[in-house]
Each structure stands twice: as C-alpha cells, then as structure tokens.
PDB file of N, CA and C in Angstrom:
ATOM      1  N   UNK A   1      71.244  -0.904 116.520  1.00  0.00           N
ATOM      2  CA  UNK A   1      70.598   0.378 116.694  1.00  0.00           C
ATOM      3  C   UNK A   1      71.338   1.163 117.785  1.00  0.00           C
ATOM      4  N   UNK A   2      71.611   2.050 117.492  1.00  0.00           N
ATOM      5  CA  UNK A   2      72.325   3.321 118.274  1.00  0.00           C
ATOM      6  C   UNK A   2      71.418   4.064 119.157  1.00  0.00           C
ATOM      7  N   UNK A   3      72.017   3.859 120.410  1.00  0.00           N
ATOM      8  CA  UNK A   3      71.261   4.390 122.034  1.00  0.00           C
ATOM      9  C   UNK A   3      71.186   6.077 121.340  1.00  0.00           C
ATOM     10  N   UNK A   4      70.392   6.773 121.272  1.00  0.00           N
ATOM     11  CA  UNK A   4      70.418   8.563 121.791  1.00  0.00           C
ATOM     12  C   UNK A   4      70.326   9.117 122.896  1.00  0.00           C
ATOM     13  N   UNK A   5      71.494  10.144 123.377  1.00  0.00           N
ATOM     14  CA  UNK A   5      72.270   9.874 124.451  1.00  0.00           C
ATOM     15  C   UNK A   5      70.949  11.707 124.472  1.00  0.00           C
ATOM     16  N   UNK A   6      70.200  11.611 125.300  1.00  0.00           N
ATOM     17  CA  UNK A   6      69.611  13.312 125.245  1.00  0.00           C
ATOM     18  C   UNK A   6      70.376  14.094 125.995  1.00  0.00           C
ATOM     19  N   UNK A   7      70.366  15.484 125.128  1.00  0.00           N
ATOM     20  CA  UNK A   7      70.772  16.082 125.974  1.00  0.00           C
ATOM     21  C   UNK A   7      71.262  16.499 127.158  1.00  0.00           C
ATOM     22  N   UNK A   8      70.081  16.570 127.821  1.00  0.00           N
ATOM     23  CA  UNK A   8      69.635  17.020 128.901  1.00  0.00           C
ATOM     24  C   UNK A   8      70.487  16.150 130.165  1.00  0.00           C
ATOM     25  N   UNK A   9      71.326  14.796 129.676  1.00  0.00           N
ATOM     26  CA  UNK A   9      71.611  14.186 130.565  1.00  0.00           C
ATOM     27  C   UNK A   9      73.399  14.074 130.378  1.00  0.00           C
ATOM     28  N   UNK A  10      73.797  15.131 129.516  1.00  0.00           N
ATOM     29  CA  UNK A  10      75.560  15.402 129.241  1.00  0.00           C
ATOM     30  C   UNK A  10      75.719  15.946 130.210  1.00  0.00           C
ATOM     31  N   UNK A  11      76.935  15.670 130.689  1.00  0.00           N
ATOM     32  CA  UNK A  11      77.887  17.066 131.586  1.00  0.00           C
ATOM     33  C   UNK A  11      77.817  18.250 131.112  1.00  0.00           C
ATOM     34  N   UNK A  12      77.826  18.781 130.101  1.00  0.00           N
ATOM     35  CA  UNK A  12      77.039  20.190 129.574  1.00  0.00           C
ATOM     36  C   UNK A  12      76.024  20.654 130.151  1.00  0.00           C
ATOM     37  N   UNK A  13      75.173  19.988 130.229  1.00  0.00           N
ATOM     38  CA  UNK A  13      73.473  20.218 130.316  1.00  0.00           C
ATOM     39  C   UNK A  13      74.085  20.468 132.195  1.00  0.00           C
ATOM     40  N   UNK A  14      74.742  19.756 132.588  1.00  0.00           N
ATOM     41  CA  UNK A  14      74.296  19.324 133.822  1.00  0.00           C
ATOM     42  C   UNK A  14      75.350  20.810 134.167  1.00  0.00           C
ATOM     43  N   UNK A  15      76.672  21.183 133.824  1.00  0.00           N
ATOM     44  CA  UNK A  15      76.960  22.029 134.057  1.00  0.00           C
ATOM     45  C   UNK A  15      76.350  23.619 134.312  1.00  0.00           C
ATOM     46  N   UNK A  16      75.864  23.492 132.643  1.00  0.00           N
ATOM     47  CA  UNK A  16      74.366  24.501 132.891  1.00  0.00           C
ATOM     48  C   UNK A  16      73.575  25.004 133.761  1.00  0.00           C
ATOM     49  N   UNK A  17      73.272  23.680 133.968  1.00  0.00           N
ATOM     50  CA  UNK A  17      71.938  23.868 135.591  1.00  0.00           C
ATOM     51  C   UNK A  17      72.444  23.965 136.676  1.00  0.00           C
ATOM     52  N   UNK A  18      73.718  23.183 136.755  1.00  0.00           N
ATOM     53  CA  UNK A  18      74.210  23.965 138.213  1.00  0.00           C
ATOM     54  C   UNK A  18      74.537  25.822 138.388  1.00  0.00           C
ATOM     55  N   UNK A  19      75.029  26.356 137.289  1.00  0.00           N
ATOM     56  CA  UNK A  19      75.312  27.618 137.247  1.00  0.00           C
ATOM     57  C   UNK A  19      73.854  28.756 137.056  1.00  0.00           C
ATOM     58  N   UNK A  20      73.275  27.673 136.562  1.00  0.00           N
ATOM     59  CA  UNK A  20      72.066  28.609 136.927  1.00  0.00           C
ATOM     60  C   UNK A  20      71.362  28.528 138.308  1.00  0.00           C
ATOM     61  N   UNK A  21      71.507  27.244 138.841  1.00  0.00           N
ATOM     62  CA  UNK A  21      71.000  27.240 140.316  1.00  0.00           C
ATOM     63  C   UNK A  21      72.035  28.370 141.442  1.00  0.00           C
ATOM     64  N   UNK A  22      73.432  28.394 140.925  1.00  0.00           N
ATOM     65  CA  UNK A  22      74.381  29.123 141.295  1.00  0.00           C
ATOM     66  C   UNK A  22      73.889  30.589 141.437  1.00  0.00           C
ATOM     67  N   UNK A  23      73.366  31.062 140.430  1.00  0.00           N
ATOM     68  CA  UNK A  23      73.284  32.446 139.728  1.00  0.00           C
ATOM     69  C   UNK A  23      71.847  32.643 140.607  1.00  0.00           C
ATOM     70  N   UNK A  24      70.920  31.848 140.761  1.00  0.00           N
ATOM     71  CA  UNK A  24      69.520  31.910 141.421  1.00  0.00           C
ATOM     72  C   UNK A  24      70.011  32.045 142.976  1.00  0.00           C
ATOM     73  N   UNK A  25      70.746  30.994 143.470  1.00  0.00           N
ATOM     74  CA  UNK A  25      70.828  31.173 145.345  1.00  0.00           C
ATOM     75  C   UNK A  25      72.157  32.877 145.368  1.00  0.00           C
ATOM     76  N   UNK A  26      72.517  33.549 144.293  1.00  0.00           N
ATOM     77  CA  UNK A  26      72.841  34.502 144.465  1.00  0.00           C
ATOM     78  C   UNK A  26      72.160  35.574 144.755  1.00  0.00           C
ATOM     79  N   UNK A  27      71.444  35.440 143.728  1.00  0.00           N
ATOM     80  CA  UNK A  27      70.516  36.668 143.621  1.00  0.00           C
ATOM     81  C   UNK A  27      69.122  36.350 144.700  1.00  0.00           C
ATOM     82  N   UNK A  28      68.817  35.762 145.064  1.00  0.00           N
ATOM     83  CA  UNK A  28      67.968  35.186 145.957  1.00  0.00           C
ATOM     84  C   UNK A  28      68.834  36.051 147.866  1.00  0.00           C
ATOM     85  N   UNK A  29      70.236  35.703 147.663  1.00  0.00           N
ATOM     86  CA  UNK A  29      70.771  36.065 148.653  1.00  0.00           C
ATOM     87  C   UNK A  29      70.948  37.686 148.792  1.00  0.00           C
ATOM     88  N   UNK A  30      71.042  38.305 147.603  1.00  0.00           N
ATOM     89  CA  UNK A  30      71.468  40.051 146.870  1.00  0.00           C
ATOM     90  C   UNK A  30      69.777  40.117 147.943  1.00  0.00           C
ATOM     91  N   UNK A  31      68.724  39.606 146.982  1.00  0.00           N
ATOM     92  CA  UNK A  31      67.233  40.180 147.529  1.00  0.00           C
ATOM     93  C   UNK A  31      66.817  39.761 148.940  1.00  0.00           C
ATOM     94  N   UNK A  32      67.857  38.562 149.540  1.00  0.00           N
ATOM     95  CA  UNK A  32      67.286  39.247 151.146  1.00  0.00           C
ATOM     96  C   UNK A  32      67.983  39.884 151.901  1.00  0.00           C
ATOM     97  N   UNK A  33      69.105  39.980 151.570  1.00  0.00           N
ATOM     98  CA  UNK A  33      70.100  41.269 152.286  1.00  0.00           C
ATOM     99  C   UNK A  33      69.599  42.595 152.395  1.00  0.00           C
ATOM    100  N   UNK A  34      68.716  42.937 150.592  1.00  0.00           N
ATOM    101  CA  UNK A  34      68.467  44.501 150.644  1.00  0.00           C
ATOM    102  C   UNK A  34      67.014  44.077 151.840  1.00  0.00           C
ATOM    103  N   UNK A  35      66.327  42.978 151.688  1.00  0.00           N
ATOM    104  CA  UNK A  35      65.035  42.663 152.157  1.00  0.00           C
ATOM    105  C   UNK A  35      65.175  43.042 154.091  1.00  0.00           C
ATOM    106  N   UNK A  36      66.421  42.409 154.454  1.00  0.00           N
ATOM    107  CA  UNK A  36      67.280  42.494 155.770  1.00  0.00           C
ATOM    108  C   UNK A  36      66.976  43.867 156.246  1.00  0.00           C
ATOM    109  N   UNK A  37      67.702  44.656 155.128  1.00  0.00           N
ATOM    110  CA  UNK A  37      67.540  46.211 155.594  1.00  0.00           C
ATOM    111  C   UNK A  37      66.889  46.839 155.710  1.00  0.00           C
ATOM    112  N   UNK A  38      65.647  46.669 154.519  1.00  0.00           N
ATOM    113  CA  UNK A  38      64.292  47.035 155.061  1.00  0.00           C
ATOM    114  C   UNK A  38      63.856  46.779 156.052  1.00  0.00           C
ATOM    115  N   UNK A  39      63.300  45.515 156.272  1.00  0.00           N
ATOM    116  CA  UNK A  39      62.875  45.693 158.003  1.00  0.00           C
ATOM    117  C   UNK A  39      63.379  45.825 158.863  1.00  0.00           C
ATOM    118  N   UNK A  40      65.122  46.084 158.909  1.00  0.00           N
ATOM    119  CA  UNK A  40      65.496  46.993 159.768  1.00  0.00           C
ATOM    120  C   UNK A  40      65.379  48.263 159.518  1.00  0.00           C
ATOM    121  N   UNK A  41      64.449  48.754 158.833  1.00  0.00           N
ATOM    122  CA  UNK A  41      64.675  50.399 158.488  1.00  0.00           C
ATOM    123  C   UNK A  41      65.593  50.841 158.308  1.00  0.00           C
ATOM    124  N   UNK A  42      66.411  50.446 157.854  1.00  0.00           N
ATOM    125  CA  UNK A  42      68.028  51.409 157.002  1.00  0.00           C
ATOM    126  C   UNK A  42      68.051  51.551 156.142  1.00  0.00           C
ATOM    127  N   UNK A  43      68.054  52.693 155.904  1.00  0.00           N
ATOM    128  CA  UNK A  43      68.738  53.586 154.345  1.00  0.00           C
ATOM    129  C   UNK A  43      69.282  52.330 153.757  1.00  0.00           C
ATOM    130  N   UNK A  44      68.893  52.046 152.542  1.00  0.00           N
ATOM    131  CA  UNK A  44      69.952  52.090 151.626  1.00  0.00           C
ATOM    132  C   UNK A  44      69.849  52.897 150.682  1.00  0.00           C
ATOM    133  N   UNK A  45      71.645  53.775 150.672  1.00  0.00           N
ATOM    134  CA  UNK A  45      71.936  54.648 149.665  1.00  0.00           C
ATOM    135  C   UNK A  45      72.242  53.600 148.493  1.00  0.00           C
ATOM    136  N   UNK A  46      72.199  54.563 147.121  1.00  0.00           N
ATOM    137  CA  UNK A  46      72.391  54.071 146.168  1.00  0.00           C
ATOM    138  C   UNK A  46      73.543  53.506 145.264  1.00  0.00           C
ATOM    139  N   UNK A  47      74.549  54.044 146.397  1.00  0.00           N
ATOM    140  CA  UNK A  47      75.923  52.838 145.903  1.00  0.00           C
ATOM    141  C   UNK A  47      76.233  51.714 147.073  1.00  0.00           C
ATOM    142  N   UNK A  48      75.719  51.864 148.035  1.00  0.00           N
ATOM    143  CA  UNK A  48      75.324  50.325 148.706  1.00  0.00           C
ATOM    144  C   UNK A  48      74.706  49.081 147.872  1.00  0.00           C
ATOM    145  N   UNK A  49      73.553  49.798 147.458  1.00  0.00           N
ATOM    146  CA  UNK A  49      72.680  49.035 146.683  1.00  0.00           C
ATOM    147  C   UNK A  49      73.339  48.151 145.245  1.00  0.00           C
ATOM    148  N   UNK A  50      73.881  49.137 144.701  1.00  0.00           N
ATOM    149  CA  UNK A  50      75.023  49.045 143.329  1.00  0.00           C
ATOM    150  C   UNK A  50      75.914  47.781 144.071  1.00  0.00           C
ATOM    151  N   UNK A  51      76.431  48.009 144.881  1.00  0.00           N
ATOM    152  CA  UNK A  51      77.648  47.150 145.007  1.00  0.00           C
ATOM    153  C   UNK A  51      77.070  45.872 145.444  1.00  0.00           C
ATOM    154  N   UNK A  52      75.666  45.533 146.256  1.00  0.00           N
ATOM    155  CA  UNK A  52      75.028  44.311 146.618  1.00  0.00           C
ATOM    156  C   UNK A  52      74.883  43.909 145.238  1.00  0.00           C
ATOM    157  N   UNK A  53      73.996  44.522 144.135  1.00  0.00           N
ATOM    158  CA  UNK A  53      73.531  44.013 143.464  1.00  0.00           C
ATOM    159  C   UNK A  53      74.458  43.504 142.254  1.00  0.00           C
ATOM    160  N   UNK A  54      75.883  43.890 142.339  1.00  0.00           N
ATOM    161  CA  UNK A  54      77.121  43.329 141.515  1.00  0.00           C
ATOM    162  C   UNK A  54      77.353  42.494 142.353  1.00  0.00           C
ATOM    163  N   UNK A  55      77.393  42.209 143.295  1.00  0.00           N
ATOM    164  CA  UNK A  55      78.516  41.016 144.096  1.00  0.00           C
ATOM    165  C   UNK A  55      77.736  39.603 143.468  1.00  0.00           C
ATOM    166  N   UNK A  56      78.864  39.135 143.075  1.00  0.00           N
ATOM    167  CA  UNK A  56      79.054  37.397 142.489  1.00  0.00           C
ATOM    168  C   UNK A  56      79.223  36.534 143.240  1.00  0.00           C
ATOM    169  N   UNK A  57      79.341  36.812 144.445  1.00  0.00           N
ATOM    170  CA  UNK A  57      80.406  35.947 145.705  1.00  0.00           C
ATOM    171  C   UNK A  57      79.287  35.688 146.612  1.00  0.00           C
ATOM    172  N   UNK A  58      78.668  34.654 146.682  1.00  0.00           N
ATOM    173  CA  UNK A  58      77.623  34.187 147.651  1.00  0.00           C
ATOM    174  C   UNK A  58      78.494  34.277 149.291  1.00  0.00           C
ATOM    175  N   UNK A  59      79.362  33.833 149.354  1.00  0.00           N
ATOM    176  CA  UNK A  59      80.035  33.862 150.716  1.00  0.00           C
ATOM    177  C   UNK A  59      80.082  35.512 151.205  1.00  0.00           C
ATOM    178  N   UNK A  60      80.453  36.304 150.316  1.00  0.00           N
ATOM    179  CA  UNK A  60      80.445  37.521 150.757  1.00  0.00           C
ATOM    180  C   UNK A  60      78.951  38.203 151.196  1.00  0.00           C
ATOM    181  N   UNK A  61      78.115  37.703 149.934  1.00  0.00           N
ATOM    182  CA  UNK A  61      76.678  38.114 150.516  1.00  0.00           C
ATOM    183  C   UNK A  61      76.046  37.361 152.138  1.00  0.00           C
ATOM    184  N   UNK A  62      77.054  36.170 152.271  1.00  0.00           N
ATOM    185  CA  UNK A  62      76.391  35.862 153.576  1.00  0.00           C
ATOM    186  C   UNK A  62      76.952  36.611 154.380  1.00  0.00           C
ATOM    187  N   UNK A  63      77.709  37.174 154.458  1.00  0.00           N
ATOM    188  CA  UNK A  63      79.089  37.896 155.667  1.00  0.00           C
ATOM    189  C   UNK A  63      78.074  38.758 155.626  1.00  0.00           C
ATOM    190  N   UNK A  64      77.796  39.819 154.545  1.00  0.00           N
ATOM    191  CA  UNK A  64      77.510  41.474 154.831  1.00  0.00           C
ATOM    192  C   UNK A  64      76.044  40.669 155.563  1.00  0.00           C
ATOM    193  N   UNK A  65      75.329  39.791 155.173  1.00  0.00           N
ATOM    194  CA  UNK A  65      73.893  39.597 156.079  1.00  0.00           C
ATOM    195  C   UNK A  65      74.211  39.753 157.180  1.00  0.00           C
ATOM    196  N   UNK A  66      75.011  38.677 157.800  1.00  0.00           N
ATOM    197  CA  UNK A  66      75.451  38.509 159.234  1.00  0.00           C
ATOM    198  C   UNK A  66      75.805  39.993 159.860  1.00  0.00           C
ATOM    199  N   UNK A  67      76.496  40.688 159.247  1.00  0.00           N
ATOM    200  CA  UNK A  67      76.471  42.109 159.401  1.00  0.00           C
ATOM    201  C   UNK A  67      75.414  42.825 159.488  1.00  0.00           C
ATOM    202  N   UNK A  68      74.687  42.815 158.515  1.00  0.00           N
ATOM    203  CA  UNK A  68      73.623  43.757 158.922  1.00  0.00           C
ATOM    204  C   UNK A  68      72.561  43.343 159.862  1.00  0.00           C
ATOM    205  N   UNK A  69      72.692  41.727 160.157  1.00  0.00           N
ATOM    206  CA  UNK A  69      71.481  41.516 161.591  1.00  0.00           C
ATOM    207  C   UNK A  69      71.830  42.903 162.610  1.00  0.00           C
ATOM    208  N   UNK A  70      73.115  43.385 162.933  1.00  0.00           N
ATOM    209  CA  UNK A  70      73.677  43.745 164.015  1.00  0.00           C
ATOM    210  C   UNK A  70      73.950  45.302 163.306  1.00  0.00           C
ATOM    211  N   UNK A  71      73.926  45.705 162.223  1.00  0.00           N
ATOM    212  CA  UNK A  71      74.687  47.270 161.986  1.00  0.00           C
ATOM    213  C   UNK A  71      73.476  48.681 161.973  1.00  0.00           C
ATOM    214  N   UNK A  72      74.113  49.271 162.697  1.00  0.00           N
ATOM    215  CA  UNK A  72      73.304  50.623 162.482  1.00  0.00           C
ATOM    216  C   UNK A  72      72.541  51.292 161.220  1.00  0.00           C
ATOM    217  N   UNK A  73      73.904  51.553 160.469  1.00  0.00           N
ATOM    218  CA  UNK A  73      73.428  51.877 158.949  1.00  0.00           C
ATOM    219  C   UNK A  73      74.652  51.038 157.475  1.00  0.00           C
ATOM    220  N   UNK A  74      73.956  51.134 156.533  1.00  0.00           N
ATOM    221  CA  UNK A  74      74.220  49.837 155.435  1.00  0.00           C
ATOM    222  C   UNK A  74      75.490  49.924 155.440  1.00  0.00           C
ATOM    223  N   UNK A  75      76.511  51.122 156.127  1.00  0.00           N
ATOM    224  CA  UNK A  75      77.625  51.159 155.185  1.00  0.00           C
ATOM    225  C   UNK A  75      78.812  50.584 156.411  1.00  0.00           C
ATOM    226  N   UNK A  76      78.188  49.902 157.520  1.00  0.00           N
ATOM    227  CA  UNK A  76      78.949  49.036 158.161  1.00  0.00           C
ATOM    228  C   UNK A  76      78.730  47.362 157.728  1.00  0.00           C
ATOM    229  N   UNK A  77      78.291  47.394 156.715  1.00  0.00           N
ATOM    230  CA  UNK A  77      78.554  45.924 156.110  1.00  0.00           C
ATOM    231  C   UNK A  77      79.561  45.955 155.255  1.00  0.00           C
ATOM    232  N   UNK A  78      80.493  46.923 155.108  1.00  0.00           N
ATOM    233  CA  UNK A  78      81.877  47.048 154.622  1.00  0.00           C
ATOM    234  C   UNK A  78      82.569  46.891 155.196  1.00  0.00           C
ATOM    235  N   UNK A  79      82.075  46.780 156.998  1.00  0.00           N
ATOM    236  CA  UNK A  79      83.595  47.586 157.717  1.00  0.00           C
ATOM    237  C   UNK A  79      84.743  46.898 157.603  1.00  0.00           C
ATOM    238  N   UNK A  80      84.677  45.559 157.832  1.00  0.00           N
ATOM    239  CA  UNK A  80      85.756  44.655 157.445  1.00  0.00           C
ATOM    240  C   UNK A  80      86.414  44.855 156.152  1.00  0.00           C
ATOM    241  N   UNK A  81      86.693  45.764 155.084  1.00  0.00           N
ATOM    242  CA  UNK A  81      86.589  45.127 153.947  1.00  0.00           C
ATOM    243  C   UNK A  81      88.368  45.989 153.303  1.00  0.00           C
TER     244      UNK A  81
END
C-alpha cells in the first residue's frame, strides 16, 4: 500500500506559505509606517502614500519607519534615496 504524501506537507505548499507570510509582514509594515505618521500628525500627501503602498522591500519599509520616528514631514523618508 502506497503512503499519500498530502499536500500541504510538499516544498510547494511550504513555499506558498512562506510568501504569503512574506507578503503579510509587508503589508503589516506599509500599515504601520502610514499608522507612524498619523500619530505623528503628518500629512501624508498622496504620492507618499502611492509609493509606501507599492514598496515590496520590507528592509526599505523598516528604514523609511526609522525615519519617520525623527522627520518633520513624510517626504524626508526619501532623503537618503
């Protein structure tokens, strides 16, 4: 009798779920950056916003945070850039 190997337990499956956990601590990071700025009361204009909410790059979303603990208004979380 032949083992059934489920799904759920291939390198597929498992690839899967990491990229979705990937795709979740992104967007998780996009919503506390804009969250950041709110309670610092800063504007965000609407191509600030655009460009948080495209960025793919978790490392970059941590940089502009670290930035905005400390920036006046949103559009010095570029300055480096």
């Amino acid at each position: 009798m032949k083992t059934v190997q489920c799904f759920w337990r291939r390198p597929l499956a498992e690839q899967v779920r990491e990229e979705g956990r990937e795709e979740g601590r992104i967007a998780t990071s996009r919503a506390m950056l804009l969250r950041l700025l709110e309670w610092r009361h800063i504007p965000v204009p609407t191509t600030v916003r655009a460009r948080i909410e495209s960025c793919t790059d978790l490392s970059q979303l941590e940089a502009w945070a670290e930035r905005a603990v400390h920036a006046a208004d949103a559009d010095e979380l570029f300055v480096e850039e």
